[in-house]
Protein backbone atom coordinates (compact mmCIF):
# COMPACT_ATOMS: atom_id res chain seq x y z
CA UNK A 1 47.29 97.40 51.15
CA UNK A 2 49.39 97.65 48.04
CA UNK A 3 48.67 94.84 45.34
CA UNK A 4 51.52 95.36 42.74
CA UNK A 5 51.16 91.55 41.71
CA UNK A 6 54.95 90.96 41.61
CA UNK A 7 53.82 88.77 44.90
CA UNK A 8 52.94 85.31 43.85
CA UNK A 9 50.59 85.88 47.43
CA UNK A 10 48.59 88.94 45.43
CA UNK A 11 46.02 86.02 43.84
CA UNK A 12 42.61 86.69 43.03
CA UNK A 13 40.07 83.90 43.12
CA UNK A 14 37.80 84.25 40.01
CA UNK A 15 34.11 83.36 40.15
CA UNK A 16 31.08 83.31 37.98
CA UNK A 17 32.77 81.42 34.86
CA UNK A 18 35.70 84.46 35.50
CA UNK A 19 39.41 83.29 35.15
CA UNK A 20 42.27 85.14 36.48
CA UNK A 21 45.99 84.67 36.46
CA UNK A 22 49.44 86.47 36.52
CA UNK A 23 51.17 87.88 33.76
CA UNK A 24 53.89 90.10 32.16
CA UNK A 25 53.05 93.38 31.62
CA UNK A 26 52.09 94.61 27.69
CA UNK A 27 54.67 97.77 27.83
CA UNK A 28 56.90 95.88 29.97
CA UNK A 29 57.06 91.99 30.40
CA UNK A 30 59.35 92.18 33.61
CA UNK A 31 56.63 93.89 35.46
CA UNK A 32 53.75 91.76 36.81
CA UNK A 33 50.06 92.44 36.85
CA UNK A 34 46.76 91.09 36.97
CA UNK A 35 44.99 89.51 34.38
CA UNK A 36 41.01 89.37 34.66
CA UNK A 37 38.92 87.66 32.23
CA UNK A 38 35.07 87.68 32.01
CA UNK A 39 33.38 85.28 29.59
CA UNK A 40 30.16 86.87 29.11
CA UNK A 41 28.69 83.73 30.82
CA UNK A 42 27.21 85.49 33.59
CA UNK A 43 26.12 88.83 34.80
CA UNK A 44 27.85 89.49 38.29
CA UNK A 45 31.10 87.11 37.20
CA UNK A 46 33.94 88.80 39.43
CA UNK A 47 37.39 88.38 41.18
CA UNK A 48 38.10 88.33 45.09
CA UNK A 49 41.05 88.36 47.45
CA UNK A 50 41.18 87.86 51.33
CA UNK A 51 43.58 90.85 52.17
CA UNK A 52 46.73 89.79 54.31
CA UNK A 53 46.54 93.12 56.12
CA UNK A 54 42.33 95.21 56.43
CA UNK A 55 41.52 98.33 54.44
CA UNK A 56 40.52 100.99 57.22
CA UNK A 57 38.86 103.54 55.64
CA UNK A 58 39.15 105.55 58.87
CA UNK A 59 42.64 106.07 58.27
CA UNK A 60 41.84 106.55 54.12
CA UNK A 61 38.54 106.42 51.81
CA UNK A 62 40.12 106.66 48.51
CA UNK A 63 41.55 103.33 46.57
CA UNK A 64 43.55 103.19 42.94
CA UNK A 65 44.04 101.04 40.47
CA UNK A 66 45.77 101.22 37.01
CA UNK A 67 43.60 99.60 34.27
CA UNK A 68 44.19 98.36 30.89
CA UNK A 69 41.81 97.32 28.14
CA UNK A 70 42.85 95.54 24.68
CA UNK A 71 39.39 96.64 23.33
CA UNK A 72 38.28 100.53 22.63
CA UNK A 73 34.86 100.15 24.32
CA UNK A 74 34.32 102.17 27.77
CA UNK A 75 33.72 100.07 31.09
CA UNK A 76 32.44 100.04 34.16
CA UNK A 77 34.61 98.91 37.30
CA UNK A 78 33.58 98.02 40.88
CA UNK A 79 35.38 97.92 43.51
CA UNK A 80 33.35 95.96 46.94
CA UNK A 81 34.65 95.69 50.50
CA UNK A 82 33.49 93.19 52.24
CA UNK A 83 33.63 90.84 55.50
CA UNK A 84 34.12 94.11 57.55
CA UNK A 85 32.45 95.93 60.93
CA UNK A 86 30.17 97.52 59.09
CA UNK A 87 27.94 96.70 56.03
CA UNK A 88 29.28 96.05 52.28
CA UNK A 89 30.17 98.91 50.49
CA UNK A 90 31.10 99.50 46.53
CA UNK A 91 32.04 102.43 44.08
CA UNK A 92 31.98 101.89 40.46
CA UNK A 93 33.80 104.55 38.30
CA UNK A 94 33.30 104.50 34.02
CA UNK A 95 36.54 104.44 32.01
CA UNK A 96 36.74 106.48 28.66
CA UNK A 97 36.02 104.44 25.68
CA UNK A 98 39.73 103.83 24.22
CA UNK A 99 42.20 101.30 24.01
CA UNK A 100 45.25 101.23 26.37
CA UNK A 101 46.42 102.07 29.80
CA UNK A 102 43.86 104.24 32.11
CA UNK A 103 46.41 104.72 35.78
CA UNK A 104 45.24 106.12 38.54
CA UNK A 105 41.28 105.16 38.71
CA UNK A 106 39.68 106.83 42.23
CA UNK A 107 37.49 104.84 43.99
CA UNK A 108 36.40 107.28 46.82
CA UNK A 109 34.39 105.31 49.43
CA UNK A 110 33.08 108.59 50.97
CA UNK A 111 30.30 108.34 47.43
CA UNK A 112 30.27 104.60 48.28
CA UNK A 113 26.46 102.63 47.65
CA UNK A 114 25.64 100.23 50.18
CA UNK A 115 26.39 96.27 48.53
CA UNK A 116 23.15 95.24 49.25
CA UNK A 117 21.30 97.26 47.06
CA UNK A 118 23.57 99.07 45.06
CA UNK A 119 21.69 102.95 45.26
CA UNK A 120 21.63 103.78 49.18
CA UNK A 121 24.70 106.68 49.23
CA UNK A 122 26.93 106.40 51.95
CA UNK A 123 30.20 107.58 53.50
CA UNK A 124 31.88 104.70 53.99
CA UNK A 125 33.69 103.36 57.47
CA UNK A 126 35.17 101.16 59.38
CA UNK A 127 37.87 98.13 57.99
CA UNK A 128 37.30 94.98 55.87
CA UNK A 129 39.29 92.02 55.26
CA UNK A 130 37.85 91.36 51.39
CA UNK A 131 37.75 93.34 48.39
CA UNK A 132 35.97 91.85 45.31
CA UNK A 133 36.22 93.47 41.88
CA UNK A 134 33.27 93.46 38.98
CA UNK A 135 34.28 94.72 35.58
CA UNK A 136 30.77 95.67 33.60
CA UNK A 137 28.99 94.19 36.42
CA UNK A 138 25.25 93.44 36.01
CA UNK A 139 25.82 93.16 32.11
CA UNK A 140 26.71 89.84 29.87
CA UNK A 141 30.15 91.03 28.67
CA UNK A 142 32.95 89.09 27.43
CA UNK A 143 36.61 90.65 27.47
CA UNK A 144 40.23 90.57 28.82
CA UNK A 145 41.47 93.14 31.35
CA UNK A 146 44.70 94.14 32.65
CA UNK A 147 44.59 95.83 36.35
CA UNK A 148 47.77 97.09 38.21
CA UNK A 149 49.23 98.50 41.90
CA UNK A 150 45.76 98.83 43.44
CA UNK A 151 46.84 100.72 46.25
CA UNK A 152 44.66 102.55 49.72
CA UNK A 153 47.50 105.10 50.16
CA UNK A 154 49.04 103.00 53.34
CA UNK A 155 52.19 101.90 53.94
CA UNK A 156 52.68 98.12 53.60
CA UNK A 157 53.82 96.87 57.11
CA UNK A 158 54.63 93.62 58.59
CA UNK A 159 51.86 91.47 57.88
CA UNK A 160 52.34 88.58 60.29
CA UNK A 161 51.83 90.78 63.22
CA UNK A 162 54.77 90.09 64.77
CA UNK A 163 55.60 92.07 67.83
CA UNK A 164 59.57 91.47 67.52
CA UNK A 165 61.57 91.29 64.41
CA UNK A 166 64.53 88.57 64.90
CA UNK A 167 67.25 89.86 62.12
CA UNK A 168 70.49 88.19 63.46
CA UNK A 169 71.59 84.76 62.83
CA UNK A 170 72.99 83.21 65.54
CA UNK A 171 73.02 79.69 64.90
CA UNK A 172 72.57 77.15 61.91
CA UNK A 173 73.07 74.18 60.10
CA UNK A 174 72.97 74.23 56.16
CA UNK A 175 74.29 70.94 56.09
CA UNK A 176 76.37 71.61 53.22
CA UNK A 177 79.34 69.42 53.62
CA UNK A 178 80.00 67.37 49.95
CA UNK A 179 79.15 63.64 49.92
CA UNK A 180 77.61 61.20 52.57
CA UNK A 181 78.76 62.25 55.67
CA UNK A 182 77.15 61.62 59.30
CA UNK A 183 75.82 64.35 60.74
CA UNK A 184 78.12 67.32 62.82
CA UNK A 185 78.06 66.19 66.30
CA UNK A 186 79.32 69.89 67.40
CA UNK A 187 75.52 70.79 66.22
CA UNK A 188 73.52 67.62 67.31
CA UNK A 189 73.21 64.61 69.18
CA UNK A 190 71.71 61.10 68.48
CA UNK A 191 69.12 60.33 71.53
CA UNK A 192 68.67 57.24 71.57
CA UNK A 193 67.90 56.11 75.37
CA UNK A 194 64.67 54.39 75.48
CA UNK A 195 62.31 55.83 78.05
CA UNK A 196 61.12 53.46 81.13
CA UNK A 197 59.69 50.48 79.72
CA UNK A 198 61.15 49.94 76.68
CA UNK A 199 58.97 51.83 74.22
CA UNK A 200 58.68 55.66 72.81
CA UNK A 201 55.77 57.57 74.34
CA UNK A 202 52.51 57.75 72.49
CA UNK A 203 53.01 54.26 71.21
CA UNK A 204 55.66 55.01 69.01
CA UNK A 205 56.95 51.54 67.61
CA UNK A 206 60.07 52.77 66.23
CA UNK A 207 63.95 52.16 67.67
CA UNK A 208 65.65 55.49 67.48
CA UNK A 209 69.84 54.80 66.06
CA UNK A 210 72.63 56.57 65.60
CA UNK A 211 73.35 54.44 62.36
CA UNK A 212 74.49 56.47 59.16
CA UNK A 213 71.34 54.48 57.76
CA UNK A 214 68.71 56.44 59.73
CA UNK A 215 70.46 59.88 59.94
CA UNK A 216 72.81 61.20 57.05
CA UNK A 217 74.12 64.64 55.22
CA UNK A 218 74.19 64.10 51.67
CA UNK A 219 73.64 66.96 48.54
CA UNK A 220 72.98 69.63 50.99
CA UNK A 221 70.79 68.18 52.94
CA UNK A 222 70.07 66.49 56.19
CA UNK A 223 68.00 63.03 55.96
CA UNK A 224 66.69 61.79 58.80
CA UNK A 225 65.44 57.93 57.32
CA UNK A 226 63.16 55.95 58.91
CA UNK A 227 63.08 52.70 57.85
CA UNK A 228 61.17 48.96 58.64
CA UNK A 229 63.11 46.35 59.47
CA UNK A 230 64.18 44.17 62.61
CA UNK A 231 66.35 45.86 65.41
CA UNK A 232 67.72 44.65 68.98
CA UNK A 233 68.94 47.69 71.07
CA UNK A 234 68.44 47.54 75.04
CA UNK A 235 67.03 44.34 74.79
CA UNK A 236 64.48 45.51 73.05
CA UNK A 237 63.57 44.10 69.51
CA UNK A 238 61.34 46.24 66.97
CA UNK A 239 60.66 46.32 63.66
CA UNK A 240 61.99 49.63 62.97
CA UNK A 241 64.19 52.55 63.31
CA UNK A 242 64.42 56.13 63.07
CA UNK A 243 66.72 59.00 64.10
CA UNK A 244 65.97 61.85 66.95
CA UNK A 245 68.44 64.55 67.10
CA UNK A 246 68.76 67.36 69.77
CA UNK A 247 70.08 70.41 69.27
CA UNK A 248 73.67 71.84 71.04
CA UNK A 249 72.31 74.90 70.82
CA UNK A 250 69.45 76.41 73.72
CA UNK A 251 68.06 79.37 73.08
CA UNK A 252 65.34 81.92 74.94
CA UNK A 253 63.73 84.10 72.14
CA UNK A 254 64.11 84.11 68.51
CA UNK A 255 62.54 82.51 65.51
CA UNK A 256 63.64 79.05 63.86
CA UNK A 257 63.47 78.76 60.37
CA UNK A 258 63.37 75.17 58.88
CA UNK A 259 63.38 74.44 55.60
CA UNK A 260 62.13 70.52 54.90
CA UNK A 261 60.57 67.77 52.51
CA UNK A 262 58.15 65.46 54.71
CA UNK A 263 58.04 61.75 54.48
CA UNK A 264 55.49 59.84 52.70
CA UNK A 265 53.40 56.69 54.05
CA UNK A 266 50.62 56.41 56.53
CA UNK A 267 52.12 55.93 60.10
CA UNK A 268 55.05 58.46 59.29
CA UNK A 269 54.88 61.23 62.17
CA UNK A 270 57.83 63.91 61.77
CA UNK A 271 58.53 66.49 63.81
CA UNK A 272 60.04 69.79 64.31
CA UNK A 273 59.72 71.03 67.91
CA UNK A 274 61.13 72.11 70.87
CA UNK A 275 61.92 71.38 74.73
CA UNK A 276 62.94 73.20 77.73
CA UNK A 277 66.61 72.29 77.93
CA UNK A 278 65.81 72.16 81.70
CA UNK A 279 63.90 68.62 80.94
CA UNK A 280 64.07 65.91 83.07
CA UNK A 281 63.91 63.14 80.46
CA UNK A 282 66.38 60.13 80.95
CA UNK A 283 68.82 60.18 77.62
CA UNK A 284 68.30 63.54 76.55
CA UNK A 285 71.35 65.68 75.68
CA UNK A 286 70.83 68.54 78.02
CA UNK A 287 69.50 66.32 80.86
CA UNK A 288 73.24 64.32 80.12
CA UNK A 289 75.17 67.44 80.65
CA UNK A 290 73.87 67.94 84.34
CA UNK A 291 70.45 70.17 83.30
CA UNK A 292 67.50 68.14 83.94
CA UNK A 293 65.33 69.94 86.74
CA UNK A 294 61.68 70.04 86.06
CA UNK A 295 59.60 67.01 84.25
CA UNK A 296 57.30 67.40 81.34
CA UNK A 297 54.95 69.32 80.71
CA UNK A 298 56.59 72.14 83.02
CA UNK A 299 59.08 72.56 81.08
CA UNK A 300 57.28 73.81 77.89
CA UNK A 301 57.04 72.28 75.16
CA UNK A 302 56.58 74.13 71.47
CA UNK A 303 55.65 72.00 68.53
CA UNK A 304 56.42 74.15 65.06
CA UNK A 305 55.50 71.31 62.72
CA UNK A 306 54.04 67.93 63.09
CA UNK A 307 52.71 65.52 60.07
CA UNK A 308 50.46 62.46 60.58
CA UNK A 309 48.35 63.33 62.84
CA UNK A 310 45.62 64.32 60.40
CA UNK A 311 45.12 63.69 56.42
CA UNK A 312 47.73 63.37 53.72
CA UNK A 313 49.43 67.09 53.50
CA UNK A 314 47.87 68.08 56.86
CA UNK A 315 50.72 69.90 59.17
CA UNK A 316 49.38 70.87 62.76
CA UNK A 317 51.44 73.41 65.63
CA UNK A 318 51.01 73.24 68.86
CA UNK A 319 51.88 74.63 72.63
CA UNK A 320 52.08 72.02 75.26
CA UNK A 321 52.19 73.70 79.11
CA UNK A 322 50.73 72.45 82.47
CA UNK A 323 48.10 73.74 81.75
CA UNK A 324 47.34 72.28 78.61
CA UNK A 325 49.17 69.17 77.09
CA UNK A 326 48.88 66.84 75.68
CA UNK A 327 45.54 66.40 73.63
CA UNK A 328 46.05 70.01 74.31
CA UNK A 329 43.87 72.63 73.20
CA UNK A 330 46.32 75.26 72.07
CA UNK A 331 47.33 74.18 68.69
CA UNK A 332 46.42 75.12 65.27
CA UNK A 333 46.68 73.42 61.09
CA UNK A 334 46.16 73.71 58.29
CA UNK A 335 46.28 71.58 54.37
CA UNK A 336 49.42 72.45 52.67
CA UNK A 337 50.30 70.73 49.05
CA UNK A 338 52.22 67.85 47.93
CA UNK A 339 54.65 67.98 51.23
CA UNK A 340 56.66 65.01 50.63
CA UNK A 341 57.69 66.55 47.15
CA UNK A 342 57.85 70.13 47.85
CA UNK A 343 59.89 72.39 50.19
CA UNK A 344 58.39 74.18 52.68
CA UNK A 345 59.87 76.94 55.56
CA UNK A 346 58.01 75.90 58.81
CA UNK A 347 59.21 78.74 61.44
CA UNK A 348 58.18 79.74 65.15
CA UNK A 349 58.86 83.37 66.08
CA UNK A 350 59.24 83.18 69.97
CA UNK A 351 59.30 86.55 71.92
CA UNK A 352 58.60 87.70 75.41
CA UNK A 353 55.04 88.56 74.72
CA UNK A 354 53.68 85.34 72.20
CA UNK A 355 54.54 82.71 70.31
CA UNK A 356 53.48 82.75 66.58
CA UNK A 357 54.25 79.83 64.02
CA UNK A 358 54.71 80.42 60.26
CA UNK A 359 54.70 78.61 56.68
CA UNK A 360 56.48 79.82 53.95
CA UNK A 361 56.41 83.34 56.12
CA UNK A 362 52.77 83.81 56.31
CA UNK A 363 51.75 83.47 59.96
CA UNK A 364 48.76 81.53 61.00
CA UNK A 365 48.79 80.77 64.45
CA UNK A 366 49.29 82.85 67.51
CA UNK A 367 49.76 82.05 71.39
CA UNK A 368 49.61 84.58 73.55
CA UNK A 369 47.71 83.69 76.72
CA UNK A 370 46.19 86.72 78.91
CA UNK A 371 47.79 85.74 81.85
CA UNK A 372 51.32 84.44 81.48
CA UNK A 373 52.37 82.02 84.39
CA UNK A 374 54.36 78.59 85.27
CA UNK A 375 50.97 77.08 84.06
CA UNK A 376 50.83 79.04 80.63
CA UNK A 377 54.00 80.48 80.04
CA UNK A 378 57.12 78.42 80.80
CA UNK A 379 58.57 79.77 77.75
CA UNK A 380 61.05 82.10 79.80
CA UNK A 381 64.30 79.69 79.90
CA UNK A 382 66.00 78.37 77.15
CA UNK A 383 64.60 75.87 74.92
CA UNK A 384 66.65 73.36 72.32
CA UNK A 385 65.46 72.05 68.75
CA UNK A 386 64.56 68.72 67.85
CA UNK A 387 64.10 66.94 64.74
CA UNK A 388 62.84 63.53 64.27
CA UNK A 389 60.47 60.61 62.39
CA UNK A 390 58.66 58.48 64.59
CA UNK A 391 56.21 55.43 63.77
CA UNK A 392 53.14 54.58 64.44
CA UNK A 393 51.80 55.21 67.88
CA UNK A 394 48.64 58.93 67.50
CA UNK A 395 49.73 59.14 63.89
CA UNK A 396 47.37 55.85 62.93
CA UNK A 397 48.27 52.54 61.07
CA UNK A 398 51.36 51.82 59.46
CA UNK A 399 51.27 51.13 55.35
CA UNK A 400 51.96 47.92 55.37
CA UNK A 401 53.85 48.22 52.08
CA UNK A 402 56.16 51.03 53.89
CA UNK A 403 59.82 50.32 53.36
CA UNK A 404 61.65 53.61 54.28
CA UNK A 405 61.04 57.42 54.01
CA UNK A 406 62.69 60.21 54.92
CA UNK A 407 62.24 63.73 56.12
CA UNK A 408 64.95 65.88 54.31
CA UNK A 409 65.92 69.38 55.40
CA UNK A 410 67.84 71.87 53.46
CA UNK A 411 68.74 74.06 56.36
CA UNK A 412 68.11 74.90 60.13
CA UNK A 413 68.49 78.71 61.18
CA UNK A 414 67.57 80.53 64.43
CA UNK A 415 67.28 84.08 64.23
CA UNK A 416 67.85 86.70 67.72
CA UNK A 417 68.47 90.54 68.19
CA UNK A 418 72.21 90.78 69.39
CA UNK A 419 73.02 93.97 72.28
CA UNK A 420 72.45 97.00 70.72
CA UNK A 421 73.54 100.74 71.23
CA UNK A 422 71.12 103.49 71.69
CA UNK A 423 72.09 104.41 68.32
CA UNK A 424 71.86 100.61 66.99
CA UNK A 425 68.83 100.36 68.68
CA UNK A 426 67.12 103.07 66.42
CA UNK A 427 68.51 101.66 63.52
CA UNK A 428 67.12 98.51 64.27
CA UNK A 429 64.10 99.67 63.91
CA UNK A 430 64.49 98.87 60.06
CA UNK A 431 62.86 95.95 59.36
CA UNK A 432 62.92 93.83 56.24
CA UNK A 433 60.19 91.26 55.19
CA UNK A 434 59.31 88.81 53.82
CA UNK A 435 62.68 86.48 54.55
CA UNK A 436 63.33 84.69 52.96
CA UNK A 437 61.76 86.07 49.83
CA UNK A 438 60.61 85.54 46.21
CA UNK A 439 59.80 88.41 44.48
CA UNK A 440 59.99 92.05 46.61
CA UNK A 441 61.53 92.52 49.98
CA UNK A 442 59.78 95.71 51.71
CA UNK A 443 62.06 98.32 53.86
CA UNK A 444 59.67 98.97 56.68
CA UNK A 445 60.96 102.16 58.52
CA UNK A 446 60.23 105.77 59.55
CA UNK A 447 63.68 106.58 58.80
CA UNK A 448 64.61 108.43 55.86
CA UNK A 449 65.99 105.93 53.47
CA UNK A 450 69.02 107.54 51.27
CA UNK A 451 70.25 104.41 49.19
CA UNK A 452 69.62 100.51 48.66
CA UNK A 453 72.93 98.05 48.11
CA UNK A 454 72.64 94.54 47.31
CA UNK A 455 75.70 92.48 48.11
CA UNK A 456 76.79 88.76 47.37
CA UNK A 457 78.45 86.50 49.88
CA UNK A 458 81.62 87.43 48.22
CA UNK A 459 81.06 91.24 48.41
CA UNK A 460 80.33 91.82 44.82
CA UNK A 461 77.62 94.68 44.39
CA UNK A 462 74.74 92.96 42.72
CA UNK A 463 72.64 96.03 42.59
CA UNK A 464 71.98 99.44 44.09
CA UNK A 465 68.43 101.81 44.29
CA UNK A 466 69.11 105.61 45.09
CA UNK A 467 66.25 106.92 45.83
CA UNK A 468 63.54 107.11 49.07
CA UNK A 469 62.55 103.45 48.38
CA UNK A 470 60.28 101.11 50.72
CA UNK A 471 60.53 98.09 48.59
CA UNK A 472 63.55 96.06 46.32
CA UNK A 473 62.37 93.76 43.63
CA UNK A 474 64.46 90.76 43.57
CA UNK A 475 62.96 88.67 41.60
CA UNK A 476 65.80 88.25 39.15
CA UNK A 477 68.51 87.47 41.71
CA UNK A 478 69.63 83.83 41.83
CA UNK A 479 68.26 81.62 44.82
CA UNK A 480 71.32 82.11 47.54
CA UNK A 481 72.26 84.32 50.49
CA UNK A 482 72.62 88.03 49.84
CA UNK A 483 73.73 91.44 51.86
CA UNK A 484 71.30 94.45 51.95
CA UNK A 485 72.88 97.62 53.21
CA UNK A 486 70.02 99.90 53.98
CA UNK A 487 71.59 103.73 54.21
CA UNK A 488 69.37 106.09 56.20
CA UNK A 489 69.49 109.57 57.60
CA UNK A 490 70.62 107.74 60.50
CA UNK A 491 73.28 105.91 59.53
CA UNK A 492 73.37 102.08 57.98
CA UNK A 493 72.43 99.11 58.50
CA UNK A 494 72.93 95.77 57.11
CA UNK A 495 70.33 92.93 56.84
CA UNK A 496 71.17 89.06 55.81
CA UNK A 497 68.00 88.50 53.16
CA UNK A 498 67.84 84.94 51.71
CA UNK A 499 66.32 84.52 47.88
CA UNK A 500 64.31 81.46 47.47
């Protein structure tokens, strides 16, 4: 549970007329940390995070935290833990009266008081999810605090819980051609085969083309347009069209990365998703090259991101199977911001075990059904990517001031482990995460690190850390592709890490 701060995810939420917020530190301005305010406005005013992976203090009772105050005046801190199996707990430890940097504050939860009255001793147990901090709690103190690396001792691990790390990529589309081009038809195809009777399921009101108007590369991105207006195709006339591209490329276990812009205007309803390539829909591209067998919903169907099925900035992911589909019940969202203006990485990590589905690499849905059958679990046999924008139909009303809007997507990456050796297979027990990344990428390994190397895409050595080193800060790297060769006691290893 390390909170170093140079993660724009280590955010407290202030409370009590409290403010908080990130900042430089005062010996060095490269190095983030914490900066907690009270405004003497309240008593118990105070600062609380949800914790992306529990403090167990089975495993470890003690927790530090470096502390800085601009003033010369002693304080009191206290650290609570809360929403856990057993009752609130808290330890508050005095600081010396002086100005400056105090590193390495104990808070031993073995002395802990119980929350709820703050006097009954007790050795503290069991893991919880929040941890709340009070600076001169119970008193009506103004002031400005700095607090750093507030650290249980553990080693940070993986915190998306996901049972297989996907490190190679083996298949993408960064749609970086220059100009307006059409799309690369060795990567996709244009379905555009209307299904029995003339109309898209759900009630979908759109045509889908293969025009350069409705699907386009152009300044390194895809567009996929829809847009209103009158359209005759298969003797069918509607007022207007989209684009729905399958993937080439079938796949059975990885993770999908998908970097994208959303459109704008009620009635909009993009989508990121997949299909058994074994599907026997009429006009599909697998189904045209000979490998339709088994109808919907048998042959799975995994939704990563769909918009317009709820409010304004409201992105929902979803499992469709025979034995639920769908209205189904296995699907999961959540309120994102501004997602017509601002990028956003929508991922699924599929493995043999679950299927867990990602924004912006925090995780926050899983399925994994107990018992994994032709009813749950069709998710066996490959699977292919589509993209699209349909109209109307679940996703409500269309604006009827909507002219055109487009989903845009910077890139399109799937992610699997390639055969291994016995010895590879040790070595791939390195993982590296978060990827892409902001700010630090952690080494998580038992192996005995030697040395860290950064490469560019052109080989150039960008930077190098020689010593026993879980974590890289690359904060100051340009956005772009880059090389990490990890060197271990076992040999090395290279990961592809991508800077956002």
């Amino acid at each position: 549970m390390p909170i170093g701060f140079s993660n724009a995810s280590d955010e407290f939420t202030a409370f009590g007329g409290s403010g908080f917020s990130r900042r430089g530190s005062v010996t060095d301005g490269s190095d983030m940390v914490g900066e907690f305010s009270n405004h003497g406005s309240d008593p118990w005013q105070g600062f609380t995070i949800d914790l992306v992976r529990p403090i167990d203090l089975g495993l470890q009772k003690t927790i530090n935290l470096d502390f800085y105050a601009f003033d010369p005046n002693g304080h009191q801190i206290t650290l609570k833990l809360e929403e856990g199996t057993n009752p609130d707990v808290q330890v508050t430890v005095s600081t010396l009266a002086a100005s400056g940097w105090r590193n390495g504050l104990v808070f031993d939860f073995s002395n802990a008081v119980l929350s709820s009255d703050g006097v009954s001793a007790v050795n503290g147990s069991g893991t919880y999810s929040r941890l709340t901090i009070f600076i001169d709690g119970g008193s009506l103190i103004s002031g400005t605090y700095l607090i750093d690396d507030i650290d249980d001792g553990s080693t940070p691990t993986n915190p998306n819980n996901l049972d297989v790390i996907y490190n190679d990529l083996v298949w993408s589309d960064e749609f970086n051609t220059p100009g307006k081009t059409a799309i690369n038809s060795s990567n996709w195809f244009h379905q555009t085969q209307l299904p029995s009777g003339g109309s898209w399921f759900n009630g979908e009101v759109q045509h889908y083309t293969n025009r350069i108007e409705n699907s386009f590369v152009e300044d390194g991105n895809l567009n996929i347009v829809a847009i209103k207006g009158s359209f005759t195709d298969q003797g069918e006339t509607k007022q207007y069209t989209s684009a729905r591209l399958n993937s080439k490329f079938a796949f059975t276990y990885g993770r999908v990365d998908v970097r994208a812009k959303l459109p704008f205007g009620d009635g909009t309803w993009p989508a990121i998703w997949t299909l058994g390539k074994n599907i026997t829909e009429t006009g599909a591209y697998w189904q045209t090259q000979g490998f339709g067998t088994t109808p919907w919903p048998a042959c799975g169907e995994i939704d990563i991101m769909e918009h317009g099925l709820g409010d304004v900035n409201h992105t929902s992911s979803a499992i469709h199977t025979p034995s639920s589909f769908g209205n189904t019940v296995n699907v999961a969202s959540q309120q994102l911001t501004d997602l017509a203006n601002n990028y956003h990485v929508y991922s699924m990590n599929w493995s043999p075990n679950q299927i867990t589905f990602l924004v912006d690499d925090v995780a926050y849905y899983t399925y994994n059904p107990s018992v994994k059958d032709n009813n749950t679990w069709p998710f066996d046999l490959d699977q292919y990517l589509l993209l699209n924008v349909a109209m109307g139909g679940i996703s409500g009303a269309i604006d009827p001031n909507f002219t055109q809007s487009a989903m845009v997507i910077d890139y399109v990456r799937v992610y699997q482990n390639l055969g291994l050796s016995i010895e590879d297979k040790t070595l791939n027990k390195v993982k590296v995460y978060p990827n892409p990344v902001k700010d630090k990428v952690f080494i998580d390994t038992l192996l005995d690190i030697r040395y860290v190397k950064v490469f560019d895409t052109y080989g150039k050595l960008i930077l190098q850390k020689e010593t026993s080193i879980k974590s890289v800060a690359v904060s100051n790297l340009d956005t772009g592709i880059y090389i990490m060769q990890i060197i271990t006691d076992k040999g090395s290893i290279t990961r592809k890490v991508i800077k956002i």
